[in-house]
Protein backbone atom coordinates (compact mmCIF):
# COMPACT_ATOMS: atom_id res chain seq x y z
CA UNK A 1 -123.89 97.40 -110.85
CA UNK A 2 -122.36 94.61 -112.93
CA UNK A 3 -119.10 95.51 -114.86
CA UNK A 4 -117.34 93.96 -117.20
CA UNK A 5 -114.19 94.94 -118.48
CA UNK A 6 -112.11 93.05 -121.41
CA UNK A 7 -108.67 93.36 -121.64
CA UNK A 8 -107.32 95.10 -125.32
CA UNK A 9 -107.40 92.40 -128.27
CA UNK A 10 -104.97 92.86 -130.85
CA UNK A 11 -103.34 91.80 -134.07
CA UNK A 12 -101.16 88.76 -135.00
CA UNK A 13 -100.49 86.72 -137.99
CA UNK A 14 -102.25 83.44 -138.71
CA UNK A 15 -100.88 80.74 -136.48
CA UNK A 16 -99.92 83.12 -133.47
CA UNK A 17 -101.52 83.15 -129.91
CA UNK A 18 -103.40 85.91 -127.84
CA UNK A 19 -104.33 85.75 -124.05
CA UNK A 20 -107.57 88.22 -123.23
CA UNK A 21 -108.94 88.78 -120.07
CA UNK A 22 -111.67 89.87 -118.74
CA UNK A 23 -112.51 91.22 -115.65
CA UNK A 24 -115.84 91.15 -113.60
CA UNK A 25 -117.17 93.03 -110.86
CA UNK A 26 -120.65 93.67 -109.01
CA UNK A 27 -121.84 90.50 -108.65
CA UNK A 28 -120.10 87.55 -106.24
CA UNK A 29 -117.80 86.17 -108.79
CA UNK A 30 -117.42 82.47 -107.92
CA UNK A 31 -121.04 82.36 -108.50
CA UNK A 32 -121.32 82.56 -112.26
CA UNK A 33 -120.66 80.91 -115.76
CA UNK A 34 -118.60 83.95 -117.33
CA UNK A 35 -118.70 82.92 -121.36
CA UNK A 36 -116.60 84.47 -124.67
CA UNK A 37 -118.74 85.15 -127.50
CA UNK A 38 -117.59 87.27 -130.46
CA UNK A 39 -118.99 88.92 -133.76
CA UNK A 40 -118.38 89.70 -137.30
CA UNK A 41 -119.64 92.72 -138.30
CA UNK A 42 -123.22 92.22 -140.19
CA UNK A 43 -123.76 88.95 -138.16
CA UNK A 44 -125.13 87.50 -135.00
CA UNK A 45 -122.94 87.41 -131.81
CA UNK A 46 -121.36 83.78 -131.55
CA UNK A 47 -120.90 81.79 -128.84
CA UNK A 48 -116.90 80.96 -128.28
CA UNK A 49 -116.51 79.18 -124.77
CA UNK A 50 -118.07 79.14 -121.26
CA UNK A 51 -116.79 78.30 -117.78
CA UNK A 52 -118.62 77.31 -114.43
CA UNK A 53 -118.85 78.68 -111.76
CA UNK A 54 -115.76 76.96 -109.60
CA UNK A 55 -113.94 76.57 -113.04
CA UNK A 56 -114.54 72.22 -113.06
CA UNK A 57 -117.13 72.34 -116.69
CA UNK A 58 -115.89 74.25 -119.63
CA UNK A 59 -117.23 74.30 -122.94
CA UNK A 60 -116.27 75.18 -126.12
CA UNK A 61 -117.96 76.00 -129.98
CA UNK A 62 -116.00 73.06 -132.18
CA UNK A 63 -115.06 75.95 -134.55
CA UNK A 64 -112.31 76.64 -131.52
CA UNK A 65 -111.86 73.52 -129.96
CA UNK A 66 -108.54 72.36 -129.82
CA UNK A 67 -106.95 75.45 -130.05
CA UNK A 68 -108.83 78.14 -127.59
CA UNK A 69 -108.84 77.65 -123.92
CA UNK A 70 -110.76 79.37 -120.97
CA UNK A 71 -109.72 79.88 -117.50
CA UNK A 72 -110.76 81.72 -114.62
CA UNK A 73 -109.08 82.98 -111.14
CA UNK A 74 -111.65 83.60 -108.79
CA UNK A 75 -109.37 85.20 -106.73
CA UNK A 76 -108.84 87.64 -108.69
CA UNK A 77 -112.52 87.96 -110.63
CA UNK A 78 -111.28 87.19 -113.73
CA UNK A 79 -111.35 85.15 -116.73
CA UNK A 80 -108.80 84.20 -119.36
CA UNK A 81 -109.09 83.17 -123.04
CA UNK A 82 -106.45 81.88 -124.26
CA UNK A 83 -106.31 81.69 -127.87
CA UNK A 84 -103.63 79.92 -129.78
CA UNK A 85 -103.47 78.37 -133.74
CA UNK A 86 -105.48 81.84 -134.52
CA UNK A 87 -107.07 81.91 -138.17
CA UNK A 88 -107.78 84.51 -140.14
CA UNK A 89 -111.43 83.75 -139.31
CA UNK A 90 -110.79 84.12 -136.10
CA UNK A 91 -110.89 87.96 -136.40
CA UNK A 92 -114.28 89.34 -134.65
CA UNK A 93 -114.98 91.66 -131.33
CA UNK A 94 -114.91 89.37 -128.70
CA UNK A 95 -117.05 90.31 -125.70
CA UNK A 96 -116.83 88.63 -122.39
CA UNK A 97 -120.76 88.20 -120.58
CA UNK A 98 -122.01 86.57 -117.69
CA UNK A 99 -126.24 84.85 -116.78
CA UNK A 100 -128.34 86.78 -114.73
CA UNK A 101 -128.83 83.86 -113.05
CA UNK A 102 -126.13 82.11 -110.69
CA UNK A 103 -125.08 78.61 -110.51
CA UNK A 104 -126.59 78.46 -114.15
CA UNK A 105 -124.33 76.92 -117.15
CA UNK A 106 -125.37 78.26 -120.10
CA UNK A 107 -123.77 78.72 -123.88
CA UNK A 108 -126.75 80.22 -125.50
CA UNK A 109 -126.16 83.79 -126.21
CA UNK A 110 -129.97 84.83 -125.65
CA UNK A 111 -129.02 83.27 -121.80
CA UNK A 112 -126.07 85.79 -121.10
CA UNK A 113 -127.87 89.22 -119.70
CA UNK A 114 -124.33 91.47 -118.68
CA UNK A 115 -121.42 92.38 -121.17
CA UNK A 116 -118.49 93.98 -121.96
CA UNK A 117 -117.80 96.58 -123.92
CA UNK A 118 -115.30 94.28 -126.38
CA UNK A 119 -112.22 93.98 -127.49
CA UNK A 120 -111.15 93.58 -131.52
CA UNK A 121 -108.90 90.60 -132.32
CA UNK A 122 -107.59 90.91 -136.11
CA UNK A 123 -105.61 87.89 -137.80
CA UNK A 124 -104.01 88.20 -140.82
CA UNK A 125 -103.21 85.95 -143.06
């Protein structure tokens, strides 16, 4: 069974930085894209950022670009966010999810089949 687990979010003032984690088991890690998506309440989950497979092709939505980056340790079957320069607007649940499919790079929410449960992120202004 696939599991994902995110680390807790949090709360920090506009301009501070937050590190989440997520961590991924059932499936043979170094495999699979693992992206971050989030979601405002009352709309559609966003995609944030995506990593390969072997960690070499990231990508990022340009509303974070610049200031988020992911990670992974595959190792330890686990990927990072971290997320620096935060904005108000940056507050959403922020869910971790991997393809059904390995060696697949995808960005496209309606392409990620497994979740976690998410974690809240607030920034205040």
């Amino acid at each position: 069974q696939v599991q994902l687990v995110e680390s807790a979010g949090g709360s920090v003032q506009a301009g501070g930085s937050l590190r989440l984690s997520c961590a991924v088991s059932g499936l043979t890690f170094n495999t699979y894209t693992v992206g971050w998506f989030r979601r405002v309440p009352g709309t559609e989950r966003e995609f944030v950022a995506a990593i390969s497979w072997g960690g070499s092709r990231t990508y990022y939505s340009d509303s974070v670009k610049g200031r988020f980056t992911i990670s992974r340790d595959n190792a330890k079957n686990t990927v990072y966010l971290q997320m620096n320069s935060l904005k108000p607007e940056d507050t959403a649940v922020y869910y971790c999810g991997t393809p059904r499919r390995e060696y697949t790079f995808v960005v496209r929410t309606v392409d990620y089949d497994y979740w976690g449960q998410g974690t809240q992120v607030t920034v205040s202004s």
